[in-house]
N, C-alpha and C. Protein backbone atom coordinates (compact mmCIF):
# COMPACT_ATOMS: atom_id res chain seq x y z
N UNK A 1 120.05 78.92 128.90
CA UNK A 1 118.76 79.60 128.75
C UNK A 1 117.70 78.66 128.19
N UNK A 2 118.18 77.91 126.77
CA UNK A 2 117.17 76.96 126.61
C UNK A 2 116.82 76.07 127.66
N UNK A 3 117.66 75.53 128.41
CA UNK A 3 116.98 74.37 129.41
C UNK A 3 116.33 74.95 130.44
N UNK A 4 116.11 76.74 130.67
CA UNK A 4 114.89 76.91 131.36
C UNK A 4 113.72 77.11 130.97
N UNK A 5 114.24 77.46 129.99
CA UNK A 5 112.86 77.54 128.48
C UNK A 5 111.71 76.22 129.02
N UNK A 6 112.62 75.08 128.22
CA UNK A 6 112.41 74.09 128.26
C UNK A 6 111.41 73.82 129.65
N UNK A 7 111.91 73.81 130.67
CA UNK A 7 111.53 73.12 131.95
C UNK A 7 110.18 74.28 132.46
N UNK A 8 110.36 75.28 131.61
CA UNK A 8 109.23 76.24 131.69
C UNK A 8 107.36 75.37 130.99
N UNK A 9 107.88 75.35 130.07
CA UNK A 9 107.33 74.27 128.76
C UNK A 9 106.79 73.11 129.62
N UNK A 10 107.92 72.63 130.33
CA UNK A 10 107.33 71.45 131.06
C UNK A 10 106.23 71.29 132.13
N UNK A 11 106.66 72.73 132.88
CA UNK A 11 105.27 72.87 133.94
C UNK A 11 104.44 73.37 133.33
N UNK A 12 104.53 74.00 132.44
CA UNK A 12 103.19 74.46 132.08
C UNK A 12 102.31 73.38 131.26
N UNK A 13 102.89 72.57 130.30
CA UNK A 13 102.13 71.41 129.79
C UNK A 13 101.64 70.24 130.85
N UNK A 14 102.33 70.41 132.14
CA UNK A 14 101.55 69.73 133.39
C UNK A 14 100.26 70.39 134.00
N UNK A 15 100.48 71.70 133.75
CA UNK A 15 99.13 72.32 134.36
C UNK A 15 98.03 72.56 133.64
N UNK A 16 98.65 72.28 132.18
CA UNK A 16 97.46 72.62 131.10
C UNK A 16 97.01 70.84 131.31
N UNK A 17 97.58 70.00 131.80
CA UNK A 17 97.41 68.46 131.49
C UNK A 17 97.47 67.98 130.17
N UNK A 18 98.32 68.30 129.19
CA UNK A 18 98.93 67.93 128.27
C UNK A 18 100.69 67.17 128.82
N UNK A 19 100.62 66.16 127.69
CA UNK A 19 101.64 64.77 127.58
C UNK A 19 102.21 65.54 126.07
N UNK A 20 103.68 65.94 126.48
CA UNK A 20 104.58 65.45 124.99
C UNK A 20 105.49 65.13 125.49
N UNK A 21 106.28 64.62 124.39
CA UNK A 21 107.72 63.75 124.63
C UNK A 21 108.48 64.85 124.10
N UNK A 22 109.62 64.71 124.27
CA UNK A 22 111.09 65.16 124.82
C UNK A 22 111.25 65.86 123.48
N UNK A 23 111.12 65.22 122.44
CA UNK A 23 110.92 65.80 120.99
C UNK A 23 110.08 67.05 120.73
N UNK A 24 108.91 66.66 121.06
CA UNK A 24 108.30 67.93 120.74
C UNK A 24 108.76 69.05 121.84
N UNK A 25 109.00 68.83 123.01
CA UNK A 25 109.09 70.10 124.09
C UNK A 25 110.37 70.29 123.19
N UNK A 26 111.37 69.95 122.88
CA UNK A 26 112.46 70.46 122.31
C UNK A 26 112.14 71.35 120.63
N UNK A 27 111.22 70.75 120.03
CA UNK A 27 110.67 71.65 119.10
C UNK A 27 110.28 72.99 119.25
N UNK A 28 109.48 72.81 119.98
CA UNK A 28 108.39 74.13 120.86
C UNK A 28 109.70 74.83 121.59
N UNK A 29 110.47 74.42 122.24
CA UNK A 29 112.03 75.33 122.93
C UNK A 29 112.35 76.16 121.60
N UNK A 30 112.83 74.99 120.56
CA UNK A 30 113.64 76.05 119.38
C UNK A 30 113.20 77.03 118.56
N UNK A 31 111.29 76.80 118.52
CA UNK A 31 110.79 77.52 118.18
C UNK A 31 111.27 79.14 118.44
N UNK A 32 110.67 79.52 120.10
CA UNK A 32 111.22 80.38 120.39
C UNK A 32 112.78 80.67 121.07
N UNK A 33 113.72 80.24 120.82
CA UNK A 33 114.99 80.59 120.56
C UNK A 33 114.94 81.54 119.35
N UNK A 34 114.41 80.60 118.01
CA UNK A 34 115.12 81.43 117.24
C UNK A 34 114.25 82.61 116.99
N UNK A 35 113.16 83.14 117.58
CA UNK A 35 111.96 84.00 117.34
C UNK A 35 112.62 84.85 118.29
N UNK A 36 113.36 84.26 119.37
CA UNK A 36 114.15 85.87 119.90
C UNK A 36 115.62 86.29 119.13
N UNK A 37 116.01 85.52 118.77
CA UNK A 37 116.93 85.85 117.72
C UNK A 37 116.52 86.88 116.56
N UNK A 38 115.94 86.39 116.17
CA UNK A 38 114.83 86.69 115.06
C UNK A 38 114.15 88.47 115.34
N UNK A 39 113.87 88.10 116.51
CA UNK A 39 112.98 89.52 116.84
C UNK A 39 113.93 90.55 116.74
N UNK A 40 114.87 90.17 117.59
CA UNK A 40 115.87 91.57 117.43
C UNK A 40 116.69 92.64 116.16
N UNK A 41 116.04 91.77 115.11
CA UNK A 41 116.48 92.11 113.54
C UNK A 41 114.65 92.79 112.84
N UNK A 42 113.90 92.17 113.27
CA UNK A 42 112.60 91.85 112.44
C UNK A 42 111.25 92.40 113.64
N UNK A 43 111.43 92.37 114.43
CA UNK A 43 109.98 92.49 115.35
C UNK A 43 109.19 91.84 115.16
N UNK A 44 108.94 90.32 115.45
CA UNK A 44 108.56 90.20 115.01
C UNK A 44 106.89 89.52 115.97
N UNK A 45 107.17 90.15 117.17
CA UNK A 45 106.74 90.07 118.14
C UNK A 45 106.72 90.82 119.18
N UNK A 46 106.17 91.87 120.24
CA UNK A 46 106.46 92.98 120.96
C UNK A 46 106.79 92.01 122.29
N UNK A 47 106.50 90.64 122.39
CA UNK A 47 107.37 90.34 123.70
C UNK A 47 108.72 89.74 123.18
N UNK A 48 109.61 90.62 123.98
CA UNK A 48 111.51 90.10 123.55
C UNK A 48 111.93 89.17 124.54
N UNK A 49 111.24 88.86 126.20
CA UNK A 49 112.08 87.94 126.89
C UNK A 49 111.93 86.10 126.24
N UNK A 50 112.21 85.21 125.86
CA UNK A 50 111.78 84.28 125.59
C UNK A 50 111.10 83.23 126.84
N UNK A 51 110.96 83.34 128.02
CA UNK A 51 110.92 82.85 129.16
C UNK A 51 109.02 83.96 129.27
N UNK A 52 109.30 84.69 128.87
CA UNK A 52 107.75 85.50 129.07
C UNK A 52 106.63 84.40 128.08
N UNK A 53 107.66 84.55 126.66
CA UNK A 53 106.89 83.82 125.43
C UNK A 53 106.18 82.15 125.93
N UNK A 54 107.17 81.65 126.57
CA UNK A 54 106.48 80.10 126.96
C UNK A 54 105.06 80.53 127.15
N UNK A 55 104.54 81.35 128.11
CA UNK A 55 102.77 81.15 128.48
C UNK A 55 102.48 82.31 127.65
N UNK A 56 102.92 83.64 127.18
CA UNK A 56 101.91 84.38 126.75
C UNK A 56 102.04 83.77 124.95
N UNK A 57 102.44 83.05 124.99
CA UNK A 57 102.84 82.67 123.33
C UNK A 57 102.47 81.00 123.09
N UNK A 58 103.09 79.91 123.79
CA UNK A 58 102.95 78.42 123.18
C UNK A 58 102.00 78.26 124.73
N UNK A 59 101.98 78.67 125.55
CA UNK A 59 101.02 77.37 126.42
C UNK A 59 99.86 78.43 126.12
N UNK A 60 99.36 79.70 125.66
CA UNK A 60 98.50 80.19 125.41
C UNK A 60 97.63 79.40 124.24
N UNK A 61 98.84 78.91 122.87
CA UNK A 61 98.23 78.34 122.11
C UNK A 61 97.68 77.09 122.33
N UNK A 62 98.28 76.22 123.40
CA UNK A 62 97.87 75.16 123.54
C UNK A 62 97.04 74.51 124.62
N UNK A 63 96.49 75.94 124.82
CA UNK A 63 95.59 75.93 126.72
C UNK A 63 94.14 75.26 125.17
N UNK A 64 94.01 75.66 124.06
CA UNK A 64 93.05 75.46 122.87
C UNK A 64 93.09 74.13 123.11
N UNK A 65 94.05 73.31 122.90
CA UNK A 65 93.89 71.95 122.48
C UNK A 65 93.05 70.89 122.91
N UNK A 66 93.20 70.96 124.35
CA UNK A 66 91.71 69.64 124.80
C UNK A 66 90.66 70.54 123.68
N UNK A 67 89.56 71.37 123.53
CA UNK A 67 88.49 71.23 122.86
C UNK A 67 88.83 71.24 121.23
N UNK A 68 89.68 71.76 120.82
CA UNK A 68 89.79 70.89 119.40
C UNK A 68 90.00 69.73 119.08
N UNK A 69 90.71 69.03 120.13
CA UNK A 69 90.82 67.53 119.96
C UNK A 69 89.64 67.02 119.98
N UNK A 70 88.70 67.37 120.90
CA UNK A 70 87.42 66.89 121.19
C UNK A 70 86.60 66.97 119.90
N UNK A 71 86.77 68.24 119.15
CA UNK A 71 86.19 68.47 117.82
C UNK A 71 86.53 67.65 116.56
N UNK A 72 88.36 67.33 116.37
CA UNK A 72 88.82 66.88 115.49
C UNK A 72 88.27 65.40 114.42
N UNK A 73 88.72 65.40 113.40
CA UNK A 73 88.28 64.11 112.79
C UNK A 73 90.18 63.81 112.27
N UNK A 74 90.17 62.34 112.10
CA UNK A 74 91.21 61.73 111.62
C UNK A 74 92.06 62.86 110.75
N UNK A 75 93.89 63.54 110.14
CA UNK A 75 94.49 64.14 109.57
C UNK A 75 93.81 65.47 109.39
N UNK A 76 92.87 66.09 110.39
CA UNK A 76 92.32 67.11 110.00
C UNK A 76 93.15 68.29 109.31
N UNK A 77 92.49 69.39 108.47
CA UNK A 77 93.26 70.53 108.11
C UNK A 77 93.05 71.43 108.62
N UNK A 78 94.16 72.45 109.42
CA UNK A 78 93.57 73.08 110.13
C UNK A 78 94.52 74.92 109.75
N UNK A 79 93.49 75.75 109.31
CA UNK A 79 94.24 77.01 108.80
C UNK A 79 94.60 78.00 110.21
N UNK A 80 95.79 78.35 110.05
CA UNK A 80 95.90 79.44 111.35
C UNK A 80 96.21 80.63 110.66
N UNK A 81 94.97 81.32 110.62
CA UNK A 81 94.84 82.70 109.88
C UNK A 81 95.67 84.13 110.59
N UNK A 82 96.45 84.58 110.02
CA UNK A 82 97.46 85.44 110.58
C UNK A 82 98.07 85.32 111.89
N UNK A 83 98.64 84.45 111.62
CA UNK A 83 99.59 83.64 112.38
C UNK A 83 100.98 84.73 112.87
N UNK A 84 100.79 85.30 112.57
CA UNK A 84 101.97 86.39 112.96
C UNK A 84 103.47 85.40 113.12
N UNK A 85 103.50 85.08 114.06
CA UNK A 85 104.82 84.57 114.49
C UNK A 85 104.86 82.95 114.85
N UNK A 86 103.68 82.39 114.32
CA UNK A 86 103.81 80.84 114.24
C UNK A 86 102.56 80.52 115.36
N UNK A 87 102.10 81.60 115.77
CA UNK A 87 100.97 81.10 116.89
C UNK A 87 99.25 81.78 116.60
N UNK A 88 98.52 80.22 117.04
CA UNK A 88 98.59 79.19 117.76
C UNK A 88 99.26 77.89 116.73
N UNK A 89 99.74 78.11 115.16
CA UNK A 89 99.54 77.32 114.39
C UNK A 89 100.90 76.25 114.85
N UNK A 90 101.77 76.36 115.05
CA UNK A 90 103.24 75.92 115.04
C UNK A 90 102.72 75.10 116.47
N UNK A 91 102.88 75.47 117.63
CA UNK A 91 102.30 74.55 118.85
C UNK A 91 101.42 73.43 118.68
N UNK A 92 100.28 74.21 117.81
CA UNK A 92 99.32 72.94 117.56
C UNK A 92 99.92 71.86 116.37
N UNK A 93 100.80 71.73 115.62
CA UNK A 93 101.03 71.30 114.21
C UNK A 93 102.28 70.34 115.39
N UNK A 94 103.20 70.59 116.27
CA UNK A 94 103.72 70.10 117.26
C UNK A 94 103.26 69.08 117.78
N UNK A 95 101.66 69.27 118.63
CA UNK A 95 101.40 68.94 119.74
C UNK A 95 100.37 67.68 118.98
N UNK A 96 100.16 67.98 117.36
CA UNK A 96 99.23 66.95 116.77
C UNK A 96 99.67 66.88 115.45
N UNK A 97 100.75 66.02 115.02
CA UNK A 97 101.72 65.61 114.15
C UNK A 97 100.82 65.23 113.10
N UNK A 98 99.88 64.47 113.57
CA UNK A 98 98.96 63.92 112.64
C UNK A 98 97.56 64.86 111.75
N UNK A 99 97.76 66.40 112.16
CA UNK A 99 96.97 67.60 111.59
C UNK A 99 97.84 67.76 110.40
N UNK A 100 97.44 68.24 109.41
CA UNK A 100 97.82 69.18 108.41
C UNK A 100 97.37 70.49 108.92
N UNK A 101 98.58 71.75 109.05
CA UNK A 101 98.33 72.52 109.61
C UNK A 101 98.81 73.88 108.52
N UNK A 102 98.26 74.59 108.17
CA UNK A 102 98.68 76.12 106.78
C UNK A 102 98.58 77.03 107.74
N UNK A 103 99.87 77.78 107.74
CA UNK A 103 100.04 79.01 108.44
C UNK A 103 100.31 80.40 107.66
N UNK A 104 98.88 81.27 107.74
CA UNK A 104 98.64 82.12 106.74
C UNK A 104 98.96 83.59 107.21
N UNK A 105 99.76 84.71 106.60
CA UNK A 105 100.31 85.86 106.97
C UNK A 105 100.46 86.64 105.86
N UNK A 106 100.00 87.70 105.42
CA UNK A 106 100.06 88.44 104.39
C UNK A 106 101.63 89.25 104.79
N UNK A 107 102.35 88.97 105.79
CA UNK A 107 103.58 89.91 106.15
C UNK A 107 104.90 88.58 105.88
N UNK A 108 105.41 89.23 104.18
CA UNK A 108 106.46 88.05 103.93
C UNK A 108 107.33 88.03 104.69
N UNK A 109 107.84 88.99 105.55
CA UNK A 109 109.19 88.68 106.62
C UNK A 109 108.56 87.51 107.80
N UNK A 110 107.29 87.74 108.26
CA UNK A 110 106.92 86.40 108.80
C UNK A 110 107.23 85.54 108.32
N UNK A 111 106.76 85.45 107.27
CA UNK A 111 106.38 84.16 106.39
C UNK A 111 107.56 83.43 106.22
N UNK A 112 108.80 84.44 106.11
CA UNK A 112 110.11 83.82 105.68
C UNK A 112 110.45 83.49 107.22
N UNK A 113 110.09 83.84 108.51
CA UNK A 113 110.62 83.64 109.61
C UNK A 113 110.00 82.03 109.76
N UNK A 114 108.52 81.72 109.56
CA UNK A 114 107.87 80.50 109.20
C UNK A 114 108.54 79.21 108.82
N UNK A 115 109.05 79.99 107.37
CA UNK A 115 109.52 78.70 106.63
C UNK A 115 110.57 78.20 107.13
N UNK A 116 111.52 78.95 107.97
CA UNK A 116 112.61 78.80 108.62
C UNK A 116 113.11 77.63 109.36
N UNK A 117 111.84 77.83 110.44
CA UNK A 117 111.10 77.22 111.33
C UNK A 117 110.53 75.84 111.16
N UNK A 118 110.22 75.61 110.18
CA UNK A 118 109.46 74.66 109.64
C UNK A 118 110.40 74.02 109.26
N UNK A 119 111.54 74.50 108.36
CA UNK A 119 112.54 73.57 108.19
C UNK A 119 113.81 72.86 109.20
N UNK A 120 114.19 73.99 109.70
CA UNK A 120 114.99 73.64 111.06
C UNK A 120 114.38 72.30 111.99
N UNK A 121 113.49 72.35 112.28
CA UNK A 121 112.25 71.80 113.06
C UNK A 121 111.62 70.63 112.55
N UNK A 122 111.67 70.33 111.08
CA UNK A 122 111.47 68.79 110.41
C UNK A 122 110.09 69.34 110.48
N UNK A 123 109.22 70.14 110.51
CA UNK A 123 108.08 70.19 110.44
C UNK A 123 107.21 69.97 109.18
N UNK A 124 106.91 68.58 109.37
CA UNK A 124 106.68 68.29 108.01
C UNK A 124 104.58 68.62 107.56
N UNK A 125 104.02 68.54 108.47
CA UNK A 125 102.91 68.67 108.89
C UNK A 125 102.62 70.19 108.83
N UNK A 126 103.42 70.95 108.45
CA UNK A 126 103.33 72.27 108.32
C UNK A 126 103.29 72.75 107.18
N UNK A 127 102.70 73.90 106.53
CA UNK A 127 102.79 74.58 105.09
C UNK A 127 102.72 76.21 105.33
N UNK A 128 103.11 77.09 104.87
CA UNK A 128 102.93 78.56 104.44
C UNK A 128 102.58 79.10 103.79
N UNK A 129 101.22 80.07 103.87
CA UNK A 129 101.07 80.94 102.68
C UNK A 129 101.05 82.08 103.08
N UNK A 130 101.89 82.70 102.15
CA UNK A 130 102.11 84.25 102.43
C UNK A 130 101.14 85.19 101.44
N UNK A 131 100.29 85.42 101.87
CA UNK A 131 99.29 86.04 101.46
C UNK A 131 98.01 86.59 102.32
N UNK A 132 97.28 87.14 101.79
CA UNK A 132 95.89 87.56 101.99
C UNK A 132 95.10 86.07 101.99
N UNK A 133 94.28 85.72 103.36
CA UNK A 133 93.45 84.84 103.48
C UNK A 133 92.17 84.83 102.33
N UNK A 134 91.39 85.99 101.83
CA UNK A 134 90.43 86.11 101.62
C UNK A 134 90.89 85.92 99.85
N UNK A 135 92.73 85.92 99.28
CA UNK A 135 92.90 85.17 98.05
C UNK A 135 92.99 84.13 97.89
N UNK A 136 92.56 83.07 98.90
CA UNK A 136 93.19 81.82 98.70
C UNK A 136 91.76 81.05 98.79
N UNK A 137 91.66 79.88 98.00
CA UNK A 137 90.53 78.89 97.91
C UNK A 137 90.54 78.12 98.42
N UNK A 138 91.40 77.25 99.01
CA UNK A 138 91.36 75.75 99.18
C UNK A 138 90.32 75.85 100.90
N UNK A 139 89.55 74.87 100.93
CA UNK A 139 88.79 74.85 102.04
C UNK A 139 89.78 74.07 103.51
N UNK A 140 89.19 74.29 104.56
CA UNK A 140 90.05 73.42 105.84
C UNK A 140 88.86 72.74 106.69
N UNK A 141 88.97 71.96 107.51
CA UNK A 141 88.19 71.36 107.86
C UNK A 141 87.75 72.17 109.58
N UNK A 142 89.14 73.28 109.72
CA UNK A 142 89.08 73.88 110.75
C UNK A 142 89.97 75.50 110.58
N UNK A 143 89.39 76.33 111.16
CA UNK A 143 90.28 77.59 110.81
C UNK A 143 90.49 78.36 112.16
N UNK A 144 91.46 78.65 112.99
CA UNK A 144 91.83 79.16 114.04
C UNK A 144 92.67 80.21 113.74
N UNK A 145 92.12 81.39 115.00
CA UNK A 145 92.89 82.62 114.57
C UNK A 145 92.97 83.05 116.08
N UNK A 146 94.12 83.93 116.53
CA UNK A 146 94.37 84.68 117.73
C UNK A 146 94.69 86.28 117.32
N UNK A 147 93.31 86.53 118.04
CA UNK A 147 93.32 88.23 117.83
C UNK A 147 93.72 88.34 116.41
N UNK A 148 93.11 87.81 115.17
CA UNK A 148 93.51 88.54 113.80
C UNK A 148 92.50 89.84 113.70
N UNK A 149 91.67 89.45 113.98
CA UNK A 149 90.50 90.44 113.33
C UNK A 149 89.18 90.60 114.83
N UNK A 150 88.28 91.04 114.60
CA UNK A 150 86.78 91.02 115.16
C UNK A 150 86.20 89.96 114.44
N UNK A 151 85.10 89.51 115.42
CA UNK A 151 84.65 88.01 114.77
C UNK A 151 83.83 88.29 113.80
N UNK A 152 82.97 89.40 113.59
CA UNK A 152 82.23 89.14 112.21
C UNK A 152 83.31 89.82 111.12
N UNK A 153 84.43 90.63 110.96
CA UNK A 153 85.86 90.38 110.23
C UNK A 153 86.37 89.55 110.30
N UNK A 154 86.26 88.24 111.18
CA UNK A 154 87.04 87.19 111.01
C UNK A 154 86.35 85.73 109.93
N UNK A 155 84.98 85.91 110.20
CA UNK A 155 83.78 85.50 109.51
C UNK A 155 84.05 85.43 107.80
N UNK A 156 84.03 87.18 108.04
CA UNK A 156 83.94 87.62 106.64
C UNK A 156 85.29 87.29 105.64
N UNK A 157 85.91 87.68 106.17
CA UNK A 157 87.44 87.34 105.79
C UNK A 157 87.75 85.67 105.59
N UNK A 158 87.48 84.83 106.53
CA UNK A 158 87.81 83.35 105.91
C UNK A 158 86.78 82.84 105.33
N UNK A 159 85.60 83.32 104.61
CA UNK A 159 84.52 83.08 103.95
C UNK A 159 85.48 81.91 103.12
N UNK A 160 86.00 82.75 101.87
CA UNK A 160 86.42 81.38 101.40
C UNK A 160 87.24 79.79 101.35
N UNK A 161 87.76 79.95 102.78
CA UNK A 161 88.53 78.96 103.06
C UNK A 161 87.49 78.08 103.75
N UNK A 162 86.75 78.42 103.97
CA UNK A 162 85.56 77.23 104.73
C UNK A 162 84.14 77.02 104.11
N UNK A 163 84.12 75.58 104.34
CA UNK A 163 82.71 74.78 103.90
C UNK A 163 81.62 75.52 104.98
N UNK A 164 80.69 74.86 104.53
CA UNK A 164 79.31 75.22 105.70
C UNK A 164 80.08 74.03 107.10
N UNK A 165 80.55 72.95 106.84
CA UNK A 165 81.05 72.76 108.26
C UNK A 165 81.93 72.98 108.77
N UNK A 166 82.57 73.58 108.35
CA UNK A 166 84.27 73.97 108.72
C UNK A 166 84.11 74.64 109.94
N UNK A 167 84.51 74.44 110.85
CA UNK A 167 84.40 74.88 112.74
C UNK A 167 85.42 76.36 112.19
N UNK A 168 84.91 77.31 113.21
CA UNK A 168 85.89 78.22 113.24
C UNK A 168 86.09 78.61 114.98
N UNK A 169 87.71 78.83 114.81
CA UNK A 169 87.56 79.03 116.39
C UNK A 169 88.57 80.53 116.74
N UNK A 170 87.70 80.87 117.56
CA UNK A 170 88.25 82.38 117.59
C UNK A 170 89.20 82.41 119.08
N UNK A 171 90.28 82.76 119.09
CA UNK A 171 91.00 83.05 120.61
C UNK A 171 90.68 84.40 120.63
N UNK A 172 90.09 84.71 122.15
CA UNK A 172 89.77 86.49 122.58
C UNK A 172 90.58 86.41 123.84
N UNK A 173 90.79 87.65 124.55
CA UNK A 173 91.09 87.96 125.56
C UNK A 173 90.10 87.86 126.49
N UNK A 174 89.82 89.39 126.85
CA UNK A 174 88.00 89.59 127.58
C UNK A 174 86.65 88.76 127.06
N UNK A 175 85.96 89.06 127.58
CA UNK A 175 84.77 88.28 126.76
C UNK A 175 84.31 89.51 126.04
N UNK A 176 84.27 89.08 124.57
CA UNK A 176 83.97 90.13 124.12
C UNK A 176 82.63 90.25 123.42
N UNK A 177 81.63 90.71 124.46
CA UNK A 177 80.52 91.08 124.26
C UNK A 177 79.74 91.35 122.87
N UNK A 178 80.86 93.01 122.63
CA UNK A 178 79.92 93.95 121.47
C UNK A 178 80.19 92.82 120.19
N UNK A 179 81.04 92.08 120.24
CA UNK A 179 81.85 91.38 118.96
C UNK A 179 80.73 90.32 118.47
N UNK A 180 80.61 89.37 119.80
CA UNK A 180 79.24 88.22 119.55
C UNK A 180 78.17 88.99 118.90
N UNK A 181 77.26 90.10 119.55
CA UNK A 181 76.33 90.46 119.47
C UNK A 181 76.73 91.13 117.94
N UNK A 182 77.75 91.32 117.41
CA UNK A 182 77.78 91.63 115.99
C UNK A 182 78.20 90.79 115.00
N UNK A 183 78.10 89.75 115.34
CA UNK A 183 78.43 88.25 114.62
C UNK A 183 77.66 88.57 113.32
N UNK A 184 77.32 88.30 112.18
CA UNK A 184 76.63 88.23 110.99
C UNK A 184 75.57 86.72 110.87
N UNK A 185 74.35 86.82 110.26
CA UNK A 185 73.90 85.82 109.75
C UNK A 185 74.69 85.23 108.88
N UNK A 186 74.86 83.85 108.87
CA UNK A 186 73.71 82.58 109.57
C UNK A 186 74.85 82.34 110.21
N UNK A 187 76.25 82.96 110.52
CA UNK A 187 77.09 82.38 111.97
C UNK A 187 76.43 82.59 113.29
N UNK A 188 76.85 81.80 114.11
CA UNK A 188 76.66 81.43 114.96
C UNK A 188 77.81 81.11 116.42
N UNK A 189 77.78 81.39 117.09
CA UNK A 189 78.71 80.56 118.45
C UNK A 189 78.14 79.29 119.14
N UNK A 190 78.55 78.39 118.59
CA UNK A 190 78.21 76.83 119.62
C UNK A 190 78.78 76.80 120.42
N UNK A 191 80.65 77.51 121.01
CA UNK A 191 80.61 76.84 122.25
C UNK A 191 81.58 78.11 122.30
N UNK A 192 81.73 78.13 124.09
CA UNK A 192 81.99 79.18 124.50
C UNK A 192 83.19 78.96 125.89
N UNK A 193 84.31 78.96 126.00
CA UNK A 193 85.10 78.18 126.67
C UNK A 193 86.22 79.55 127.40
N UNK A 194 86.25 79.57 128.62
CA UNK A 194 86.68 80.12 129.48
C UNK A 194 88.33 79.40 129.46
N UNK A 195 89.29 80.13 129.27
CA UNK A 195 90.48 79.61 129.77
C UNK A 195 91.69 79.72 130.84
N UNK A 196 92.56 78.94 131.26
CA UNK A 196 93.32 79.41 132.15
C UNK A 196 94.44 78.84 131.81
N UNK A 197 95.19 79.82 131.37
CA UNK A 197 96.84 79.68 131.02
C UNK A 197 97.98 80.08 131.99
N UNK A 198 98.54 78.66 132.10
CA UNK A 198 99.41 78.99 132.88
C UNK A 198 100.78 79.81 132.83
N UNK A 199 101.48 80.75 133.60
CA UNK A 199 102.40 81.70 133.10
C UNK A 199 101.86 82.84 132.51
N UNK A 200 100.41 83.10 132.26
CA UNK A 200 99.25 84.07 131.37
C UNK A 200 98.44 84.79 132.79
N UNK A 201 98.97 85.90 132.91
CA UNK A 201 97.88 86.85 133.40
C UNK A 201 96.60 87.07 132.14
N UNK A 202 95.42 87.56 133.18
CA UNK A 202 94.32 88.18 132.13
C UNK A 202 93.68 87.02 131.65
N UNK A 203 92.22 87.43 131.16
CA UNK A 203 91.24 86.70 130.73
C UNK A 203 91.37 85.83 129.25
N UNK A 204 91.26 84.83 129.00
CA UNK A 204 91.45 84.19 127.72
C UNK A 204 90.41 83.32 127.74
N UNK A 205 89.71 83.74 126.01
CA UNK A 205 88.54 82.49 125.94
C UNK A 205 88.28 82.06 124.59
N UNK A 206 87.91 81.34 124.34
CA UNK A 206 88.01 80.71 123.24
C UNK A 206 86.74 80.52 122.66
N UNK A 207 86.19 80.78 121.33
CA UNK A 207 84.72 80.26 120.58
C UNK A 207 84.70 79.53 119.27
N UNK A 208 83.95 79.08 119.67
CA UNK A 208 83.63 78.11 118.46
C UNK A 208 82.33 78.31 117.47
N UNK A 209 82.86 79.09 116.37
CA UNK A 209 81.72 79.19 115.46
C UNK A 209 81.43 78.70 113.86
N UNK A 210 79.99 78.70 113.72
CA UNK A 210 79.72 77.98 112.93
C UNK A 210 78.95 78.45 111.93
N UNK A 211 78.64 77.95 110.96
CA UNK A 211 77.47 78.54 110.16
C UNK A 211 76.26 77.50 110.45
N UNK A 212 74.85 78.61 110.76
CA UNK A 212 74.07 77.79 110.85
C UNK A 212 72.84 78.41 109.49
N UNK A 213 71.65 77.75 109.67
CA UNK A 213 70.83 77.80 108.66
C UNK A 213 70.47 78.98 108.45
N UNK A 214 70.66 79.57 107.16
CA UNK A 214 70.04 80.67 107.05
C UNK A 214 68.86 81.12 106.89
């Protein structure tokens, strides 16, 4: 089963035009192995096939990566705010060894499914906090979230983990209209990115927001 996993992983990081080595696709495999293991005790995810998970789960997270790379600066920090089950944070912390990556979940059975993960996996580039985003101080240089919240709840909520430059990037499904148009002052959307995931029915898009002058 893993080596179709695997070879799943492989076409799809050809169609997204992403390069990893044998290491990481084997990371990203064990990931979800043990998340279907895992699920069947914990839920910890409503998709159970692991062969579904490759695109609606890791090539979803990593259809993101060309424009954060494009964004990135040298060891960036990058928060993945309710991370539920390791995504997009675990793929990306994979796919860019050289990120510091905090994967944040106020639900400790995640969190303990996380640390798991992280250890099995040598993931050293990885950290956990099990908590509420909006208790924690330390700033990131980037904060990514999939479907946690609505974007001006997502705004409001990582207020304190981000500087005035700290990029925030939101994964949506649809384009979601009413959500932009209820963004809060002085955020903003700079960029606006249409995606196509392979193994992913349905619309996926990605934004990039910012604080601008108030």
């Amino acid at each position: 089963m893993e080596e179709k996993t695997q070879q799943l992983l492989r076409l799809g990081l050809e169609a997204l035009g992403l390069t990893l080595d044998e290491k990481q696709i084997r990371q990203l495999s064990q990931h979800l192995v043990v998340l279907e293991k895992w699920n069947r005790v914990h839920n910890l995810t409503a998709i159970r096939d692991i062969n579904e998970m490759v695109g609606k789960h890791v090539l979803d997270s990593l259809a993101v990566l060309p424009w954060l790379k494009a964004d990135a600066i040298p060891s960036m920090t990058v928060a993945d705010v309710g991370t539920g089950a390791g995504f997009p944070g675990i793929p990306l912390a994979i796919a860019c060894p050289d990120w510091q990556v905090t994967l944040m979940d106020s639900n400790h059975k995640k969190a303990g499914f996380l640390k798991h993960i992280i250890h099995i996996g040598d993931l050293r580039n990885v950290t956990v906090i099990a908590g509420r985003v909006e208790q924690q101080t330390q700033n990131y240089d980037a904060v990514i979230s999939r479907a946690f919240a609505s974007l001006a709840e997502m705004v409001e909520h990582t207020r304190p983990i981000c500087r005035d430059d700290t990029a925030i990037w939101a994964m949506k499904g649809k384009y979601p209209e009413e959500e932009l148009s209820a963004l809060p002052k002085p955020y903003i959307v700079t960029a606006a990115y249409p995606l196509v995931v392979p193994q992913c029915e349905g619309e996926r898009h990605l934004f990039k927001i910012t604080k601008g002058s108030a």
